[in-house]
Protein backbone atom coordinates (compact mmCIF):
# COMPACT_ATOMS: atom_id res chain seq x y z
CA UNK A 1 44.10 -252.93 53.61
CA UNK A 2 45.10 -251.76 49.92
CA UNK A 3 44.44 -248.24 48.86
CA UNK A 4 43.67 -249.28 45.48
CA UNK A 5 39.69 -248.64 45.54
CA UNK A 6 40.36 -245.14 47.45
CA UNK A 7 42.58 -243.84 44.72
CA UNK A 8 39.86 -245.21 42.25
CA UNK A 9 37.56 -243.46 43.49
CA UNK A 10 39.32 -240.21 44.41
CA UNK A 11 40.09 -240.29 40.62
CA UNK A 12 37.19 -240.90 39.46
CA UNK A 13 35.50 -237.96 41.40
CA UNK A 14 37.67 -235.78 39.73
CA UNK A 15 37.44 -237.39 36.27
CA UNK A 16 33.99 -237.23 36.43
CA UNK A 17 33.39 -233.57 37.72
CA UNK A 18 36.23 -232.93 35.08
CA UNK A 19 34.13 -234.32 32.30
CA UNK A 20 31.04 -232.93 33.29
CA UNK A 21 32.24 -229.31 33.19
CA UNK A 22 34.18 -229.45 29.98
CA UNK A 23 30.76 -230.96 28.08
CA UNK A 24 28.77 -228.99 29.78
CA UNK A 25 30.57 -226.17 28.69
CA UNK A 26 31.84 -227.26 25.00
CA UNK A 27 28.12 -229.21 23.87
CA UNK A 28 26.32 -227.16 21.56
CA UNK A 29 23.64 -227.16 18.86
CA UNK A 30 23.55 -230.88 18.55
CA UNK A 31 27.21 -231.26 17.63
CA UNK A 32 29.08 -233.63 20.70
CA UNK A 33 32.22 -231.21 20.98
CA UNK A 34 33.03 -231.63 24.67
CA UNK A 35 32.29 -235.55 24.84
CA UNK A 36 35.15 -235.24 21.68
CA UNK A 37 37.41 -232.87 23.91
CA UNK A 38 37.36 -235.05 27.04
CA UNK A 39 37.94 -238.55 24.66
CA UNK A 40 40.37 -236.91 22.70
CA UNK A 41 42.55 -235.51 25.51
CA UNK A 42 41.65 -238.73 27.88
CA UNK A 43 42.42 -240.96 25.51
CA UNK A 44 46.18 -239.48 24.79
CA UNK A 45 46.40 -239.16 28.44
CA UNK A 46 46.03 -242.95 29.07
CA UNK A 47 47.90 -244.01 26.42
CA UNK A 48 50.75 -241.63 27.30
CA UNK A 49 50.34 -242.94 31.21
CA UNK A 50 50.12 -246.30 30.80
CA UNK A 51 52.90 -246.65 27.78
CA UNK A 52 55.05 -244.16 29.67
CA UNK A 53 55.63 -246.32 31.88
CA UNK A 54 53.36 -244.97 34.97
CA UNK A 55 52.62 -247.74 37.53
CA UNK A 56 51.49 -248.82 40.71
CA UNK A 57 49.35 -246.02 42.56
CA UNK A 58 49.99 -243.79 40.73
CA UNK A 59 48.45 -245.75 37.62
CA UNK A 60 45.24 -246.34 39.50
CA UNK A 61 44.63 -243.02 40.59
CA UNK A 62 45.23 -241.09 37.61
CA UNK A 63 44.63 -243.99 34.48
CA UNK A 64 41.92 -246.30 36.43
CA UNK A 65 40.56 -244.02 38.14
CA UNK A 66 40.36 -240.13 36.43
CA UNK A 67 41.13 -240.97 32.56
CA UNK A 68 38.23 -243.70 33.29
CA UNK A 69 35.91 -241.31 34.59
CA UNK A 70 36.96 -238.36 32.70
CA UNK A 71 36.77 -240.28 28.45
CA UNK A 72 32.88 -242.34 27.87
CA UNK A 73 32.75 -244.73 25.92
CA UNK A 74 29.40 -245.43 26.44
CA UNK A 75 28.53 -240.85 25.03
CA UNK A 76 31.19 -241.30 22.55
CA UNK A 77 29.08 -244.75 21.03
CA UNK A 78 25.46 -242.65 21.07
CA UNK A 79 27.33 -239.47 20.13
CA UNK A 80 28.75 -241.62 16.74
CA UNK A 81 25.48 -243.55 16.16
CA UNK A 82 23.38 -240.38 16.46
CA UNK A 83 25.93 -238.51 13.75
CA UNK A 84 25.68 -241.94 11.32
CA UNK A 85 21.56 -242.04 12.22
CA UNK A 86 21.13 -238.31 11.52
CA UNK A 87 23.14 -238.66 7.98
CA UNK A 88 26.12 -236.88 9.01
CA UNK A 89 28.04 -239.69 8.45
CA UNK A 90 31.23 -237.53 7.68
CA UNK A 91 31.19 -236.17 11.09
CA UNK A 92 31.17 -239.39 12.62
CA UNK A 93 33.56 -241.20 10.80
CA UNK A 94 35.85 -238.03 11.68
CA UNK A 95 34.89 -238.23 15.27
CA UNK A 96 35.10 -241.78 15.57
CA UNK A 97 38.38 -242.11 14.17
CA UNK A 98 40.04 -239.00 15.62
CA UNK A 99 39.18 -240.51 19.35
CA UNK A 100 40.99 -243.71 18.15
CA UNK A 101 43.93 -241.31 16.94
CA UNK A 102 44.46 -239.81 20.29
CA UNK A 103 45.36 -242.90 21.78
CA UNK A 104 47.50 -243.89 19.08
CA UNK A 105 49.40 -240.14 19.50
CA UNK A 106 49.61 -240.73 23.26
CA UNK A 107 51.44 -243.77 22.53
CA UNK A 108 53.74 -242.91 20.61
CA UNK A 109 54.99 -240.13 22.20
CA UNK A 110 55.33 -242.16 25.34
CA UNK A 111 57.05 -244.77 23.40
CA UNK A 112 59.86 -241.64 22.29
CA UNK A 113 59.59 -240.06 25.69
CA UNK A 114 60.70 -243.21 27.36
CA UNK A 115 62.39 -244.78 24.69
CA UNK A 116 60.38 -248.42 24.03
């Protein structure tokens, strides 16, 4: 039997209490700072993991399973509608394309850290 859907799911446990606390604890008046903060740092973390050369178990466990639970797409697309709806379409352009930075970051400094 693989371990694969174990370490999954032991990732995503933690990904998802991860997320929960840091939104709970960064959402305020209206303005989606923690789904940001989780997206943002998720987002660099998976692209640093999984250009960094990270593999195997160790790939499922922490990029599968905790950067998938931890970053939400599915906040992050109400969170940007909502901003666009509500006429703050500065703020979500800025949020929208700052998410889409952080992966490019983690990238690249996994593409200098292990020299692709």
């Amino acid at each position: 039997m693989t371990l694969a859907p174990l370490l999954v799911g032991v990732g995503g446990a933690l990904g998802a209490v991860a997320r929960f606390a840091v939104a709970s604890r960064l959402n305020a008046d209206g303005a989606p700072r923690g789904t940001v903060a989780v997206n943002a740092v998720g987002s660099f973390a998976l692209g640093l993991l999984t250009f960094g050369g990270v593999g195997g178990e160790a790939s499922l466990l922490l990029g599968t399973g905790a950067c998938g639970a931890f970053t939400t797409y599915s906040s992050f697309s109400v969170d940007a509608v909502t901003l666009w709806q509500t006429g703050r379409r500065r703020r979500a352009i800025a949020y929208a394309s700052g998410t889409f930075l952080a992966v490019a970051v983690g990238v690249a400094l996994a593409w200098l850290l292990v020299g692709r």
